[in-house]
C-alpha atoms as a PDB file:
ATOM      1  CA  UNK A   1     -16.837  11.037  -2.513  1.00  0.00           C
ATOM      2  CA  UNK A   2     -16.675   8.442  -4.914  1.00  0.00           C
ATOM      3  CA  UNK A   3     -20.683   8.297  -5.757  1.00  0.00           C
ATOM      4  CA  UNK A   4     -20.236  11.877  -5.822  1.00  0.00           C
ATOM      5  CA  UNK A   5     -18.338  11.105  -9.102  1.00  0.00           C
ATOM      6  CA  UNK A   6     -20.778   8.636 -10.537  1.00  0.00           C
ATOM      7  CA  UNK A   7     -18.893   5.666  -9.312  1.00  0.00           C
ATOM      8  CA  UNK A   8     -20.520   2.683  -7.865  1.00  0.00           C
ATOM      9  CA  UNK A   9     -18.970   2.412  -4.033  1.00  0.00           C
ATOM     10  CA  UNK A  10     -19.925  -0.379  -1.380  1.00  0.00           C
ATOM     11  CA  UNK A  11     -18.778  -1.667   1.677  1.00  0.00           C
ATOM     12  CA  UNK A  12     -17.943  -5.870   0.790  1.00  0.00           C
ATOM     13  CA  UNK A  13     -18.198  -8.629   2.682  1.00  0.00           C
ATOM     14  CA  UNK A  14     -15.920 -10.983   1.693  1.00  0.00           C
ATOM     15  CA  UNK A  15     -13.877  -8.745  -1.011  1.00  0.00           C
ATOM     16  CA  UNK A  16     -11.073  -8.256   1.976  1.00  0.00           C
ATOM     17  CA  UNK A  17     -11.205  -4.681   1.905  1.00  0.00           C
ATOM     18  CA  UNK A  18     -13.039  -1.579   3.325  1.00  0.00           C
ATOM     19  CA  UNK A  19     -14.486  -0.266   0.137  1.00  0.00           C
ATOM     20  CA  UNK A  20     -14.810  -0.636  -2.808  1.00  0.00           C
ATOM     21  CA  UNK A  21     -14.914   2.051  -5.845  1.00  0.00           C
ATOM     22  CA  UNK A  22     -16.295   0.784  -9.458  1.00  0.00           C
ATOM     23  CA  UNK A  23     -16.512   3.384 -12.551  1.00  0.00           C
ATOM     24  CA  UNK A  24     -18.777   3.711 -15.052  1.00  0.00           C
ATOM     25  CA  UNK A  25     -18.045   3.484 -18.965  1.00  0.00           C
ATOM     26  CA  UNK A  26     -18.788   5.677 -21.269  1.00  0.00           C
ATOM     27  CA  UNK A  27     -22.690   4.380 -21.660  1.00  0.00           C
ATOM     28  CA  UNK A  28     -25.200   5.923 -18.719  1.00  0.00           C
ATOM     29  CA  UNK A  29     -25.456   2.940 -16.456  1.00  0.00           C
ATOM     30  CA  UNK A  30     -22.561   0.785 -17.689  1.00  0.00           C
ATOM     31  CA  UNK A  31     -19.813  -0.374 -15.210  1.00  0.00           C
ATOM     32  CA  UNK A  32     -16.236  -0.351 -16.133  1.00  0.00           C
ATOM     33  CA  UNK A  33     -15.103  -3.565 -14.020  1.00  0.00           C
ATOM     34  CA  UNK A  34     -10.977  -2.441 -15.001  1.00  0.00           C
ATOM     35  CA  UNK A  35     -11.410   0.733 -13.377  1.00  0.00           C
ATOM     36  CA  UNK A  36     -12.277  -0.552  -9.565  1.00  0.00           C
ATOM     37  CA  UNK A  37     -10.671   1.382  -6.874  1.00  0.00           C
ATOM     38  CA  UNK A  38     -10.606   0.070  -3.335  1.00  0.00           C
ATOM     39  CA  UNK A  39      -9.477   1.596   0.019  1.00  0.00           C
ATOM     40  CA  UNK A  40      -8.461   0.140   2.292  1.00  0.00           C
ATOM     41  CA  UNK A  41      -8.766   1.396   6.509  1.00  0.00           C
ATOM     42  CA  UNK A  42      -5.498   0.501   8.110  1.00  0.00           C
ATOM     43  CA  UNK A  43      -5.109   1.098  11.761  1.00  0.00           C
ATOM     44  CA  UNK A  44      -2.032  -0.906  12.878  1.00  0.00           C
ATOM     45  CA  UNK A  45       1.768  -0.717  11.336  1.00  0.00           C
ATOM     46  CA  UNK A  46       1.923  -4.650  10.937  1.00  0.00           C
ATOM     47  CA  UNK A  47       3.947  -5.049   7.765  1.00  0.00           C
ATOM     48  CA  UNK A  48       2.441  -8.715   6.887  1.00  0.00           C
ATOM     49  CA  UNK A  49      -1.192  -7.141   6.975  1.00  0.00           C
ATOM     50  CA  UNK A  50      -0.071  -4.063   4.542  1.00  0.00           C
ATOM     51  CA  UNK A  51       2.289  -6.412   2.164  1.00  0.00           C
ATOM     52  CA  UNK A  52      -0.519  -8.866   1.989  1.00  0.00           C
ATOM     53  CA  UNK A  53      -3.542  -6.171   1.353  1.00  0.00           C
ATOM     54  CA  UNK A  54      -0.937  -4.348  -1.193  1.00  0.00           C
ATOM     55  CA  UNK A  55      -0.325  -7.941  -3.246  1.00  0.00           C
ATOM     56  CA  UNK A  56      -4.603  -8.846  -3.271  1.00  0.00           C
ATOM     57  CA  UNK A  57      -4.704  -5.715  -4.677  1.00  0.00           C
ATOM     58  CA  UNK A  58      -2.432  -6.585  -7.047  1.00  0.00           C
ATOM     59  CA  UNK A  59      -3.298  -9.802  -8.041  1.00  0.00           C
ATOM     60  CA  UNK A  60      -6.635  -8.158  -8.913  1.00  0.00           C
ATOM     61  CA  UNK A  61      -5.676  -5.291 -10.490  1.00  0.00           C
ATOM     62  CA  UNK A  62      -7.579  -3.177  -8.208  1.00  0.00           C
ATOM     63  CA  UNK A  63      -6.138   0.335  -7.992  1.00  0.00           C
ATOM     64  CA  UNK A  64      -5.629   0.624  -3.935  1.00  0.00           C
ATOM     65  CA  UNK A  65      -5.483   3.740  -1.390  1.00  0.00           C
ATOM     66  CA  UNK A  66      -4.908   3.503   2.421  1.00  0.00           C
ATOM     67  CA  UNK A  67      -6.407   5.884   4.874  1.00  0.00           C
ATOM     68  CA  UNK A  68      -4.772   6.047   8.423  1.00  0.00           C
ATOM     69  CA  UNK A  69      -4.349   8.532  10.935  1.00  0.00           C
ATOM     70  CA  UNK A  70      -2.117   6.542  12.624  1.00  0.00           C
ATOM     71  CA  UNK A  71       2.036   8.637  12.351  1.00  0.00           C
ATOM     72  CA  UNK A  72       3.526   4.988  12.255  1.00  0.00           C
ATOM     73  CA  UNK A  73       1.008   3.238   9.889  1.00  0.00           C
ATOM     74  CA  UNK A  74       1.745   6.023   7.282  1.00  0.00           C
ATOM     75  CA  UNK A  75       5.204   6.010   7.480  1.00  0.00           C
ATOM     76  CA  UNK A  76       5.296   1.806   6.928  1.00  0.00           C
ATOM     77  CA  UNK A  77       3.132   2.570   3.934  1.00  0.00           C
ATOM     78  CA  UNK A  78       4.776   5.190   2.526  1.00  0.00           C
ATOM     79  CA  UNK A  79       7.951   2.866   2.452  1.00  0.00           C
ATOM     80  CA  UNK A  80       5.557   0.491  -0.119  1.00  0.00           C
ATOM     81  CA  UNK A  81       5.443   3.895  -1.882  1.00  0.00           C
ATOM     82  CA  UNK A  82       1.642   3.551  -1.829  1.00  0.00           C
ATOM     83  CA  UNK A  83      -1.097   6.179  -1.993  1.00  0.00           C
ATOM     84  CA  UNK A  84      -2.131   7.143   1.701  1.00  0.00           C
ATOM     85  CA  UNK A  85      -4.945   9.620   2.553  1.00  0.00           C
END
């Protein structure tokens, strides 16, 4: 979806989340490194695990989604009032 957009997406190793979005400027082939996206795969309800992915976010200024298909994990993150697909 996102490369379908012309964004840059890959799976990190060490970034601490699933995957990560970046957008190009307004040159052909020039990344806009304020405009990264990540999602993030969240599977349990644990609210330590969603605080704590919701501040790295944060503290990078990374704009974040959650996808779940888990009832209970939505609900906890809809309480952050975060995105959830």
């Amino acid at each position: 979806m996102e490369q379908d957009k012309g964004n840059f997406a890959s799976v990190p190793g060490d970034e601490g989340f699933d995957v990560i979005s970046v957008g190009t400027g307004r040159r052909k082939g020039a990344w806009n490194q304020s405009k990264v996206h990540v999602y993030e795969v969240q599977t349990t309800s644990i609210r330590s695990e969603i605080g704590n992915c919701i501040l790295r976010a944060k503290n990078r200024k990374h704009e974040l989604t959650f996808i779940t298909n888990s009832a209970k994990a939505n609900k906890e993150m809809e309480n952050y009032g975060r995105r959830v697909v």
